[in-house]
PDB file of N, CA and C in Angstrom:
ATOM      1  N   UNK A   1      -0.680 135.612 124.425  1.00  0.00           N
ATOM      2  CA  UNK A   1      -0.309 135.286 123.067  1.00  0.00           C
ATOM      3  C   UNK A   1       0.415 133.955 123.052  1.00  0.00           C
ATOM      4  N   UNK A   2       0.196 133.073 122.445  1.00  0.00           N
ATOM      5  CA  UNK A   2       1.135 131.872 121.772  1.00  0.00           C
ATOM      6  C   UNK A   2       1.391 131.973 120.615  1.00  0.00           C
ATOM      7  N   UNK A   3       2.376 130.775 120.269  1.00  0.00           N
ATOM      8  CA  UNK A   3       2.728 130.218 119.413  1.00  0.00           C
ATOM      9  C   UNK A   3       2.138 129.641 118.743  1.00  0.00           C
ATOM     10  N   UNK A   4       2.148 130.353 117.115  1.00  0.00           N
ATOM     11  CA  UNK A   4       0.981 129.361 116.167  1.00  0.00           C
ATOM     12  C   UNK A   4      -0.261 130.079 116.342  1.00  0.00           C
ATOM     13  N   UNK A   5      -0.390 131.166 117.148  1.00  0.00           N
ATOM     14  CA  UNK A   5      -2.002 131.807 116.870  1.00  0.00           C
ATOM     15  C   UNK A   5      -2.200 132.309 115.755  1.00  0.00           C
ATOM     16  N   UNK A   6      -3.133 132.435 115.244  1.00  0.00           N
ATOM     17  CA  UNK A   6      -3.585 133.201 113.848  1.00  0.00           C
ATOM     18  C   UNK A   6      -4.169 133.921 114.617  1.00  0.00           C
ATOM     19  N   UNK A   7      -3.522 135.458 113.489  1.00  0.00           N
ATOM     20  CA  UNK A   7      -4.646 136.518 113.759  1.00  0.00           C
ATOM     21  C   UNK A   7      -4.925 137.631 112.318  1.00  0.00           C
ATOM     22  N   UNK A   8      -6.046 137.929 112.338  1.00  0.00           N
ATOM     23  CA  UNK A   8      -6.586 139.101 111.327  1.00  0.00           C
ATOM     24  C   UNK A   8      -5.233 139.944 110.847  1.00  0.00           C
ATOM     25  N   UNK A   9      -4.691 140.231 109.600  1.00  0.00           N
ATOM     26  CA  UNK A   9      -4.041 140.937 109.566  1.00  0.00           C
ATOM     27  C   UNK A   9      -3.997 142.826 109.948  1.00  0.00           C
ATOM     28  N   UNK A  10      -3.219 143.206 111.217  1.00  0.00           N
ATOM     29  CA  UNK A  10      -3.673 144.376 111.579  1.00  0.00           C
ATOM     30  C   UNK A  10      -3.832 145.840 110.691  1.00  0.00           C
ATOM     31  N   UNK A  11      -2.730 145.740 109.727  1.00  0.00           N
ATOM     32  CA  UNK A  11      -2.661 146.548 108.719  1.00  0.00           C
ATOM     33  C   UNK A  11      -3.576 146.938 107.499  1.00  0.00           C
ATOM     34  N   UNK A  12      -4.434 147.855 107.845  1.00  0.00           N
ATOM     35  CA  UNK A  12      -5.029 147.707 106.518  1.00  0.00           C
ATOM     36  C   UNK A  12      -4.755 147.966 104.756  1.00  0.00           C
ATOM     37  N   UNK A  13      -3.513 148.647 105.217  1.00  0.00           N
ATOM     38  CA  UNK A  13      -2.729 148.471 103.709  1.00  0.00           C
ATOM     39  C   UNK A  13      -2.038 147.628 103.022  1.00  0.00           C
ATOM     40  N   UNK A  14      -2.037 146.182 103.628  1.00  0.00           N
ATOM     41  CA  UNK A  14      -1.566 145.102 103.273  1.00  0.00           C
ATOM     42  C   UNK A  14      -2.841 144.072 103.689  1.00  0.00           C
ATOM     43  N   UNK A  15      -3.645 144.061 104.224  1.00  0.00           N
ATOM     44  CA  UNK A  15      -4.829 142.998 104.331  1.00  0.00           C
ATOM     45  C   UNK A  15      -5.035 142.470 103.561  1.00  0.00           C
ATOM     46  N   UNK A  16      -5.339 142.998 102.167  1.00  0.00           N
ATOM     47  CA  UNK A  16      -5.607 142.456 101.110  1.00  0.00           C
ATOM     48  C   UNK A  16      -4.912 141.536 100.684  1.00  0.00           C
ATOM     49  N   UNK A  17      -3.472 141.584 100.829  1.00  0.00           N
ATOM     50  CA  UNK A  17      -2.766 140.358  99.914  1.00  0.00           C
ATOM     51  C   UNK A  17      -2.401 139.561 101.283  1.00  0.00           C
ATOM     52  N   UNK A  18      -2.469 140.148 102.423  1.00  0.00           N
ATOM     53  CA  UNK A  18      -2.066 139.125 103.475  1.00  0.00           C
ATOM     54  C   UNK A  18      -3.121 138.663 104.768  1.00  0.00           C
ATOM     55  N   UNK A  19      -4.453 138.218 104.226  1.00  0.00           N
ATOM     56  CA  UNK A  19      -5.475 138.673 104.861  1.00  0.00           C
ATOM     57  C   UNK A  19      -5.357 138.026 106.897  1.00  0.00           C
ATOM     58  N   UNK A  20      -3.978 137.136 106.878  1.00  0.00           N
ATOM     59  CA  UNK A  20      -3.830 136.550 108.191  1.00  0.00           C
ATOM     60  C   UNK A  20      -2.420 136.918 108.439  1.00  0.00           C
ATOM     61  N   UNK A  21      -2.191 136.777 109.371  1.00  0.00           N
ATOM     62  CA  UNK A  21      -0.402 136.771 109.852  1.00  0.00           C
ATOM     63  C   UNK A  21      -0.483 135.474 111.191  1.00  0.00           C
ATOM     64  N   UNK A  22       0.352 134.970 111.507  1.00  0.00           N
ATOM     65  CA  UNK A  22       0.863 133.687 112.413  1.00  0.00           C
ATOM     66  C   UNK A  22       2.022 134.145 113.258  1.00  0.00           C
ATOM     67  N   UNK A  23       1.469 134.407 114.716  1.00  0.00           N
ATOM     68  CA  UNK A  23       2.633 134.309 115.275  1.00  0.00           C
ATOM     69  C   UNK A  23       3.432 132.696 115.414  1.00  0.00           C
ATOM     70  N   UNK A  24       4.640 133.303 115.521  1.00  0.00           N
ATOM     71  CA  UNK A  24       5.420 132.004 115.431  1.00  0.00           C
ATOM     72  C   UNK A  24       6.820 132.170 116.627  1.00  0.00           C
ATOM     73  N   UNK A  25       6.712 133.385 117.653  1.00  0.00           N
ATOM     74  CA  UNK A  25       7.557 133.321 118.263  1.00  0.00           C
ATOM     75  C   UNK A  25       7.490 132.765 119.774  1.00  0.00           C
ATOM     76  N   UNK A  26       8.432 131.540 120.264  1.00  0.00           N
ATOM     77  CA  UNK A  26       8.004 131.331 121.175  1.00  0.00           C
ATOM     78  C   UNK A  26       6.811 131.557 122.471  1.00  0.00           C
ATOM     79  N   UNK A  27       6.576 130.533 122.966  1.00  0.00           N
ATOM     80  CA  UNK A  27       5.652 131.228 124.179  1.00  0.00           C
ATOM     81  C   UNK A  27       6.554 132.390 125.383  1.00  0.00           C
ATOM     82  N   UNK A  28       7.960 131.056 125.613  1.00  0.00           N
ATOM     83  CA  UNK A  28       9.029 131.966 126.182  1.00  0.00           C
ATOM     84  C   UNK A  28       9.400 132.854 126.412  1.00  0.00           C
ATOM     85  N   UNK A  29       8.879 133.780 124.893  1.00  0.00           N
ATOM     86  CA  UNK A  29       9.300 134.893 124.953  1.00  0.00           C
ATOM     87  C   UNK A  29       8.287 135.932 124.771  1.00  0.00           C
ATOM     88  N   UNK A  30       8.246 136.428 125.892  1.00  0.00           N
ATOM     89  CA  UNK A  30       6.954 137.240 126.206  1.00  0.00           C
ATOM     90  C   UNK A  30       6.953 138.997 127.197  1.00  0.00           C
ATOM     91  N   UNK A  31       8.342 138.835 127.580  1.00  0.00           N
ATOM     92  CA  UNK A  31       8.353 140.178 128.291  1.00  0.00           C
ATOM     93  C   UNK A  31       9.196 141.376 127.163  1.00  0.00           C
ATOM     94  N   UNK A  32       9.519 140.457 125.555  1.00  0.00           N
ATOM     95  CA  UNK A  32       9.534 142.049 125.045  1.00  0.00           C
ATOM     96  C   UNK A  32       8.321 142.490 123.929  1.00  0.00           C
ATOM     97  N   UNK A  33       8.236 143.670 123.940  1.00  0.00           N
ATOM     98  CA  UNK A  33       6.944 144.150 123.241  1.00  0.00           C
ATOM     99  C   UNK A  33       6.953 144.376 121.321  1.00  0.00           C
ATOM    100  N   UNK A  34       7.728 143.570 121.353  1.00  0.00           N
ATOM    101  CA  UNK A  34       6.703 142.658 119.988  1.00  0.00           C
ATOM    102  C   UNK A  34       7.123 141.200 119.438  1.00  0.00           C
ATOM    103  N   UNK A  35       6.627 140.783 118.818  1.00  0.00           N
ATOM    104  CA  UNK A  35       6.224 139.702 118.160  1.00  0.00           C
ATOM    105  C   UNK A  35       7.087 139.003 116.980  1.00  0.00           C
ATOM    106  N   UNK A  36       7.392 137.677 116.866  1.00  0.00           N
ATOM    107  CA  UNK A  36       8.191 137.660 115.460  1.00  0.00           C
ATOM    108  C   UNK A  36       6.583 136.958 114.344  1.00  0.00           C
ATOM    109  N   UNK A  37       6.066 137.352 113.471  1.00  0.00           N
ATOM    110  CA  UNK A  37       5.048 136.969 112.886  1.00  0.00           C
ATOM    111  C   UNK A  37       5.313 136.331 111.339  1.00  0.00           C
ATOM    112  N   UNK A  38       5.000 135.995 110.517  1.00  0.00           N
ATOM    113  CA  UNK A  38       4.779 135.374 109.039  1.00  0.00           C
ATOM    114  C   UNK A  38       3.534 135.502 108.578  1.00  0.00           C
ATOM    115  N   UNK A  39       3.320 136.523 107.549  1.00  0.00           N
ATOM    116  CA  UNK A  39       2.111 136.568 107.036  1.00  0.00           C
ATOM    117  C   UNK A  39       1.735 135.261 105.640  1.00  0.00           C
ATOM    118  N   UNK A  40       0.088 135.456 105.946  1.00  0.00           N
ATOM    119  CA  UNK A  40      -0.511 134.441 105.111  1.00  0.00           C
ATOM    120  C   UNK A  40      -1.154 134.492 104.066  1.00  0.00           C
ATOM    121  N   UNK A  41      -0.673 134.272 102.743  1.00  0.00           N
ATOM    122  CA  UNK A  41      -1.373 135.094 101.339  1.00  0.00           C
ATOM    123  C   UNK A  41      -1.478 134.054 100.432  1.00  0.00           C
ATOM    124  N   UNK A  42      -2.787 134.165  99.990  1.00  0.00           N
ATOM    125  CA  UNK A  42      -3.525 133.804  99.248  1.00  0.00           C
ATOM    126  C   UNK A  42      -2.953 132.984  98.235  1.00  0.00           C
ATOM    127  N   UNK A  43      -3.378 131.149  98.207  1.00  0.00           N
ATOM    128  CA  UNK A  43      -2.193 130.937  97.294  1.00  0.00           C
ATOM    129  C   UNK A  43      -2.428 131.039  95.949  1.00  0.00           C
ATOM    130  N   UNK A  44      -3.317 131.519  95.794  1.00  0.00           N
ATOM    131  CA  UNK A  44      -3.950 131.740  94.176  1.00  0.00           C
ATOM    132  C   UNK A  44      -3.220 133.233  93.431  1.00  0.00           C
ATOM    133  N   UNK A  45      -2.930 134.054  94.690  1.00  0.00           N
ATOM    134  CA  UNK A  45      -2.375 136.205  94.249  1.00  0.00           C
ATOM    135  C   UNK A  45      -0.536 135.149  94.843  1.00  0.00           C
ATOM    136  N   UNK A  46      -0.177 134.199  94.840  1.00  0.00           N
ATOM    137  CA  UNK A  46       1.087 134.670  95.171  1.00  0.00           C
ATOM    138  C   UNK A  46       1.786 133.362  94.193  1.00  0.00           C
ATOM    139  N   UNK A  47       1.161 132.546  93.283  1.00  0.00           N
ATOM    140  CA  UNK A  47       1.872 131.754  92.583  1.00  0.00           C
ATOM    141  C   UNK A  47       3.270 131.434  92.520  1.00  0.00           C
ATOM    142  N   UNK A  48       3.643 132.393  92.180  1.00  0.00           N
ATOM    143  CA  UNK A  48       5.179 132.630  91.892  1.00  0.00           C
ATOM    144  C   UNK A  48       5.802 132.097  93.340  1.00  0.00           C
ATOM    145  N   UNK A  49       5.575 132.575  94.470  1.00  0.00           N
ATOM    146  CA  UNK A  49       5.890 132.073  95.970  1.00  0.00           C
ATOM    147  C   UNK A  49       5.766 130.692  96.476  1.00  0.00           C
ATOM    148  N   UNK A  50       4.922 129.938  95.462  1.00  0.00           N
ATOM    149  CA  UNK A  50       4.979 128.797  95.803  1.00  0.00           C
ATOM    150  C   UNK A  50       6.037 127.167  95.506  1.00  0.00           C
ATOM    151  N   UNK A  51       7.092 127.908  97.092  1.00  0.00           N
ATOM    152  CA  UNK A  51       8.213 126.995  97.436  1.00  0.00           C
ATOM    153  C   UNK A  51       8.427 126.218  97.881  1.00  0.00           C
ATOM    154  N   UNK A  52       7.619 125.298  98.203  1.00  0.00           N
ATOM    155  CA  UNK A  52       6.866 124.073  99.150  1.00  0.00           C
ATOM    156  C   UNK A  52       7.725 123.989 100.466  1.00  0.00           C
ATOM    157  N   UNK A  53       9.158 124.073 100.269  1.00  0.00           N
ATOM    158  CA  UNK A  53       9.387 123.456 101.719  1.00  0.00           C
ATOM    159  C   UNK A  53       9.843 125.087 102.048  1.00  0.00           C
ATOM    160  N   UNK A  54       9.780 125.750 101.828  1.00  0.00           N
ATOM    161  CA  UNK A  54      10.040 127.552 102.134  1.00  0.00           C
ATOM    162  C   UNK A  54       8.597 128.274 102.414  1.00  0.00           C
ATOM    163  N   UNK A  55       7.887 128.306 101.684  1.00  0.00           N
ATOM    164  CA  UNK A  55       6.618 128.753 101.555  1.00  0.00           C
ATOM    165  C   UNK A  55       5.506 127.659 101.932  1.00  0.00           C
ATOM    166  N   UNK A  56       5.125 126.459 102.287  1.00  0.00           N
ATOM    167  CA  UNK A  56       4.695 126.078 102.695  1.00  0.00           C
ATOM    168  C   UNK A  56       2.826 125.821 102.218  1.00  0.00           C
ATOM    169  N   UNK A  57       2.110 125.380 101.955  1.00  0.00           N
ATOM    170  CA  UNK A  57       0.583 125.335 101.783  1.00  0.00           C
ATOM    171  C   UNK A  57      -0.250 125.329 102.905  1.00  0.00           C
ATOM    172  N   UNK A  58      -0.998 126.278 103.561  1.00  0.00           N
ATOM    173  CA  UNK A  58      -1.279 125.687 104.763  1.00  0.00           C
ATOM    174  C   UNK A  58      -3.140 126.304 104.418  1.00  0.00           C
ATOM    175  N   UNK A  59      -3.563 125.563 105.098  1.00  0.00           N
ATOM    176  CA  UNK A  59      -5.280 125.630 104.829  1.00  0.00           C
ATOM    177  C   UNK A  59      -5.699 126.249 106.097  1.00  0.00           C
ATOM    178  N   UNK A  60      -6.732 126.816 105.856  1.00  0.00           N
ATOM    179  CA  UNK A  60      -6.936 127.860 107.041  1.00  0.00           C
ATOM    180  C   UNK A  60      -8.235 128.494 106.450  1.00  0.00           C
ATOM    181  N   UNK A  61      -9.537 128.126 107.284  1.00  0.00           N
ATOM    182  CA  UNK A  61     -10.718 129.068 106.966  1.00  0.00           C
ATOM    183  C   UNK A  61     -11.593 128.597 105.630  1.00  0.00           C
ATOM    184  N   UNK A  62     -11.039 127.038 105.218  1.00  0.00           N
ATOM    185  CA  UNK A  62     -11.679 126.792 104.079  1.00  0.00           C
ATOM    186  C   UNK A  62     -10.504 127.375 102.701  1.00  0.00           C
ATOM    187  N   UNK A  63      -9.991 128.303 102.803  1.00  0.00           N
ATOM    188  CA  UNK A  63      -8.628 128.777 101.552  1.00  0.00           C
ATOM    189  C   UNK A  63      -7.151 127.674 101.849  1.00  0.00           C
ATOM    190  N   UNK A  64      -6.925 127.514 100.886  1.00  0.00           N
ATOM    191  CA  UNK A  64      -5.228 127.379 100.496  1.00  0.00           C
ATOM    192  C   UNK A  64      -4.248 128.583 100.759  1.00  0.00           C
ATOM    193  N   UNK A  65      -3.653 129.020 101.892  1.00  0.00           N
ATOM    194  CA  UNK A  65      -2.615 130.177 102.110  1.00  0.00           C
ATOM    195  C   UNK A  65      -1.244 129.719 101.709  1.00  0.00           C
ATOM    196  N   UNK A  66      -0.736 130.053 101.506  1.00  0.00           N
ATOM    197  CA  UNK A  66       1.058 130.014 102.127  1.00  0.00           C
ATOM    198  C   UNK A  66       1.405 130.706 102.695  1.00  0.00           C
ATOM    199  N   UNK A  67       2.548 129.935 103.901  1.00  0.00           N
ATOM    200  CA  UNK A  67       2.961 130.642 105.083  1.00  0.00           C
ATOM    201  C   UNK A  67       4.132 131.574 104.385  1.00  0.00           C
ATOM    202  N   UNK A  68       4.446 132.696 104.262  1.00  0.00           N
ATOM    203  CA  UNK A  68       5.552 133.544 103.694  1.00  0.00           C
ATOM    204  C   UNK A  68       6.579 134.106 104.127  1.00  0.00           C
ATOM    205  N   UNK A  69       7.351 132.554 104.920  1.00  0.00           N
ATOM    206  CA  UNK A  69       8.563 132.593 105.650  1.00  0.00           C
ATOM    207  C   UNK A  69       9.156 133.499 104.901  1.00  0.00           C
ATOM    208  N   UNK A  70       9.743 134.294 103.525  1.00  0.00           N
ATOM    209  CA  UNK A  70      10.394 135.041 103.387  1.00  0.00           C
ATOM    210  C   UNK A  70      10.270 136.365 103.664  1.00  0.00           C
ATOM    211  N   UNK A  71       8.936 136.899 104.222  1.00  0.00           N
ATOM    212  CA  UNK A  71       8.280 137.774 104.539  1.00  0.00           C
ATOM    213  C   UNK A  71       8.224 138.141 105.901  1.00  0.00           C
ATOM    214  N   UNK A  72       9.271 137.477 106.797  1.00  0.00           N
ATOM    215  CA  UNK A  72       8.878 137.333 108.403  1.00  0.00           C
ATOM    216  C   UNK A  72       9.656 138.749 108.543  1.00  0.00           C
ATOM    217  N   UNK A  73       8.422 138.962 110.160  1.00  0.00           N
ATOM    218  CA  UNK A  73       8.799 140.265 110.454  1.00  0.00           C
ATOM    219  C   UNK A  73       8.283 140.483 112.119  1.00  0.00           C
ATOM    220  N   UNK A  74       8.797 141.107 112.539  1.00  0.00           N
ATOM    221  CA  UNK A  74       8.318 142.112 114.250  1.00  0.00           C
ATOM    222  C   UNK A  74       7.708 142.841 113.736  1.00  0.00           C
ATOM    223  N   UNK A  75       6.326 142.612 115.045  1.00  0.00           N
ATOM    224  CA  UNK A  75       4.969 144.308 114.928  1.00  0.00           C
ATOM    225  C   UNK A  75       5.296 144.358 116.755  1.00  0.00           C
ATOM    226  N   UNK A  76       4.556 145.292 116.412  1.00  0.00           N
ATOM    227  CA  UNK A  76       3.964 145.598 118.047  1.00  0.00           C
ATOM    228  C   UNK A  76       3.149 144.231 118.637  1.00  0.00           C
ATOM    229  N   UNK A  77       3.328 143.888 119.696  1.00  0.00           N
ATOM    230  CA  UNK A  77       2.312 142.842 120.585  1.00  0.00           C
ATOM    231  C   UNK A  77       1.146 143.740 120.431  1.00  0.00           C
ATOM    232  N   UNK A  78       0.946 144.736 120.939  1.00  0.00           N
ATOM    233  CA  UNK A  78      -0.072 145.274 121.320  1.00  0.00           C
ATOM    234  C   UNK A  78      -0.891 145.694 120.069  1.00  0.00           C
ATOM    235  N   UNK A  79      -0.635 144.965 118.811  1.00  0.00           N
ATOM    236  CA  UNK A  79      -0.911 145.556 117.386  1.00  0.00           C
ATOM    237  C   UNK A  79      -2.077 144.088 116.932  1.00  0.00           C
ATOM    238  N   UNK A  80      -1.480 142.939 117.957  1.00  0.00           N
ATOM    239  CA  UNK A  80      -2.270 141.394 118.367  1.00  0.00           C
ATOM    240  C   UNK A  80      -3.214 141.672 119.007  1.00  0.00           C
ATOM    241  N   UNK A  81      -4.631 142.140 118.579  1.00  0.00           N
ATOM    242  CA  UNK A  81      -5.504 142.017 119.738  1.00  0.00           C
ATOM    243  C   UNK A  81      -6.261 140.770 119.504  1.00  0.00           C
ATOM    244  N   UNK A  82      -6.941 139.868 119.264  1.00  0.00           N
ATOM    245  CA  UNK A  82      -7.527 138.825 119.583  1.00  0.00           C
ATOM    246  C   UNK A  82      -7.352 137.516 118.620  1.00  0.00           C
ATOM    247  N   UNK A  83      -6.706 136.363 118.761  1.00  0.00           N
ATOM    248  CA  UNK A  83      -6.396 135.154 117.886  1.00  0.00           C
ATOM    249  C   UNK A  83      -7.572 135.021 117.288  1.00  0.00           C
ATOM    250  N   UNK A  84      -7.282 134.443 116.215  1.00  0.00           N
ATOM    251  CA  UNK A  84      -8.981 133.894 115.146  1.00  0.00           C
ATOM    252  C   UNK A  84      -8.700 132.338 115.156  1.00  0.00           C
ATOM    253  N   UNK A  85      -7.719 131.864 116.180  1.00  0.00           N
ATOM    254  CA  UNK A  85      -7.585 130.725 115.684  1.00  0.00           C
ATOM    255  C   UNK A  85      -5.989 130.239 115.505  1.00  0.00           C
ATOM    256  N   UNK A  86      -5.573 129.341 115.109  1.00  0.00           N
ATOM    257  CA  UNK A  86      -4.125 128.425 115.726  1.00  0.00           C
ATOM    258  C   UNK A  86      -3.434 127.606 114.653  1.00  0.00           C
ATOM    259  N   UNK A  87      -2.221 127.771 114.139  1.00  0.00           N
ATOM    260  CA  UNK A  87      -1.983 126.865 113.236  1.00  0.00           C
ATOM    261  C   UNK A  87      -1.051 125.672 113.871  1.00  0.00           C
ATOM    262  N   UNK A  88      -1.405 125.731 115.451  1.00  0.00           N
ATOM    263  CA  UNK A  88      -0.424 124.778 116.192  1.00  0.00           C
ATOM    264  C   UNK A  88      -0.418 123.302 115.231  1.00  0.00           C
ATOM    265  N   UNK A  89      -1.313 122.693 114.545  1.00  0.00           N
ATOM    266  CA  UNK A  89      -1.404 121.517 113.937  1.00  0.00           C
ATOM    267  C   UNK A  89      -0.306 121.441 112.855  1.00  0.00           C
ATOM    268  N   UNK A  90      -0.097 122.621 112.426  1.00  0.00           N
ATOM    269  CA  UNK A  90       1.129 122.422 111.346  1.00  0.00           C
ATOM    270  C   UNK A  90       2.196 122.675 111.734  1.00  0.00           C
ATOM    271  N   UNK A  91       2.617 122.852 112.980  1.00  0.00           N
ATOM    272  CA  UNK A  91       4.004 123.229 114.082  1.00  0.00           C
ATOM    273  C   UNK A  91       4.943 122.345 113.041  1.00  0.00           C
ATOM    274  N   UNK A  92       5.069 121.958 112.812  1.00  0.00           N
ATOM    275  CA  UNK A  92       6.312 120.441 111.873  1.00  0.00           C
ATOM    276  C   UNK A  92       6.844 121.467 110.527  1.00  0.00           C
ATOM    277  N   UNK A  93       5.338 121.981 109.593  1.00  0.00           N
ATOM    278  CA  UNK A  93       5.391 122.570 108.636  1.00  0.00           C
ATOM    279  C   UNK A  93       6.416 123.864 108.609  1.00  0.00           C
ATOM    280  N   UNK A  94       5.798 124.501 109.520  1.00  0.00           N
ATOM    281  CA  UNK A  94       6.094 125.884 109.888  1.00  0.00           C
ATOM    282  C   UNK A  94       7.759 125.757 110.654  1.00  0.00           C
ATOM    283  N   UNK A  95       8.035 124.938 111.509  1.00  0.00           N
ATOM    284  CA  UNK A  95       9.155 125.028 111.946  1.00  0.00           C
ATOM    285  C   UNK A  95      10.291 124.207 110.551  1.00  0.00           C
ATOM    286  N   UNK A  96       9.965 123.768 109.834  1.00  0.00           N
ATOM    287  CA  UNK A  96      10.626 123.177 108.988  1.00  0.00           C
ATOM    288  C   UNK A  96      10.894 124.130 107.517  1.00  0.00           C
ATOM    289  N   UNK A  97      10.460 125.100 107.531  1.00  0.00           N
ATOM    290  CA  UNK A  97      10.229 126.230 106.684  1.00  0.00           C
ATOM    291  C   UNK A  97      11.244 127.288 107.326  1.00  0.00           C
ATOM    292  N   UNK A  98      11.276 127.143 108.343  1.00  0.00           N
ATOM    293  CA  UNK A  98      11.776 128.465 109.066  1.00  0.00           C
ATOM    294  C   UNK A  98      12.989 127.840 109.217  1.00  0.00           C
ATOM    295  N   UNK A  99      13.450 126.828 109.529  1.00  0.00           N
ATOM    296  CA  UNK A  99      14.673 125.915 109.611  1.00  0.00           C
ATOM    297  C   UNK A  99      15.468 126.207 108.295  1.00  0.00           C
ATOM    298  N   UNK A 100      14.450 125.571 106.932  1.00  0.00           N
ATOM    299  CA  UNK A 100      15.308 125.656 105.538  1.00  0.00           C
ATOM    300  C   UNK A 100      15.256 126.756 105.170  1.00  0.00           C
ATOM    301  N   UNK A 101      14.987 128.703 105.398  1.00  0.00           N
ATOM    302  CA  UNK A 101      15.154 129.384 105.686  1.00  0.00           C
ATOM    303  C   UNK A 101      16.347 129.738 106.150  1.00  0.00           C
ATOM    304  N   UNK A 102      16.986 129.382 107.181  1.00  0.00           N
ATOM    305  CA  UNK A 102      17.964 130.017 107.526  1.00  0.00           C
ATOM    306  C   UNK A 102      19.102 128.776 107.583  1.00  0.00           C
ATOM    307  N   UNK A 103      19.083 128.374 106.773  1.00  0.00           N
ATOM    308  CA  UNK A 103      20.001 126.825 107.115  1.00  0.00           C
ATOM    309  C   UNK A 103      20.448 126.010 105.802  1.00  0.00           C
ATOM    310  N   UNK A 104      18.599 126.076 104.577  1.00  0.00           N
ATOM    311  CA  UNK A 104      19.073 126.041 102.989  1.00  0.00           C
ATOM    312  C   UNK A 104      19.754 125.183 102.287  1.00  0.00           C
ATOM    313  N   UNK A 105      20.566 123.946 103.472  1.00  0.00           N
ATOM    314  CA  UNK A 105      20.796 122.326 102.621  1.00  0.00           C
ATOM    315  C   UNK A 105      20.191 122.114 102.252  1.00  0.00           C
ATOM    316  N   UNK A 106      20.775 120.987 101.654  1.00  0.00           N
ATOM    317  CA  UNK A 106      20.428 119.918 100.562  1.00  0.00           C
ATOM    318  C   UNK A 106      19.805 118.816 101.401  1.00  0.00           C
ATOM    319  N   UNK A 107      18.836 118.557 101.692  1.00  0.00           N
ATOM    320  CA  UNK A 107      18.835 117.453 102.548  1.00  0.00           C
ATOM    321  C   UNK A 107      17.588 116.419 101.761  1.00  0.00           C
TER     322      UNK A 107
END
């Protein structure tokens, strides 16, 4: 598993509004058994969510998502079975979201 993989959302009672999730927790950290993730929803079903430097726009698969730093959460690793793919290109985005997240100046 890395950092920045996209994968299928595992849940099927939330797929619908979150059809991807992004791990985002270090590579580093890998010997405990789960994951810190941010799911990815649709930016058309989540309007209201759209916080640009919190929520983020990120393109993925041909759609407009937002990343839903307020939504971050631990699953099981073993709940990750195969990446669809990497949002390592927006590493800047995503770490800068997760920064004004827990940090919330004025800058």
């Amino acid at each position: 598993m890395r950092q920045f993989d996209v994968y299928a959302n595992p849940s099927k009672t939330t797929r619908r509004a979150y059809p991807f999730i992004v791990d985002i927790q270090s590579d580093i950290i890998s010997d405990i058994a789960t994951r810190i993730v941010v799911p990815l929803g649709r930016k058309a079903d989540f309007k209201r969510e759209d916080l640009q430097r919190l929520t983020p726009t990120i393109e993925y698969e041909g759609e407009e998502l937002l990343l839903l730093v307020p939504q971050i959460a631990a699953i099981p690793a073993k709940a990750l079975k195969n990446p669809i793919g990497s949002l390592g290109h927006f590493r800047d985005e995503i770490v800068a979201a997760l920064d004004f997240a827990i940090t919330a100046f004025n800058a």
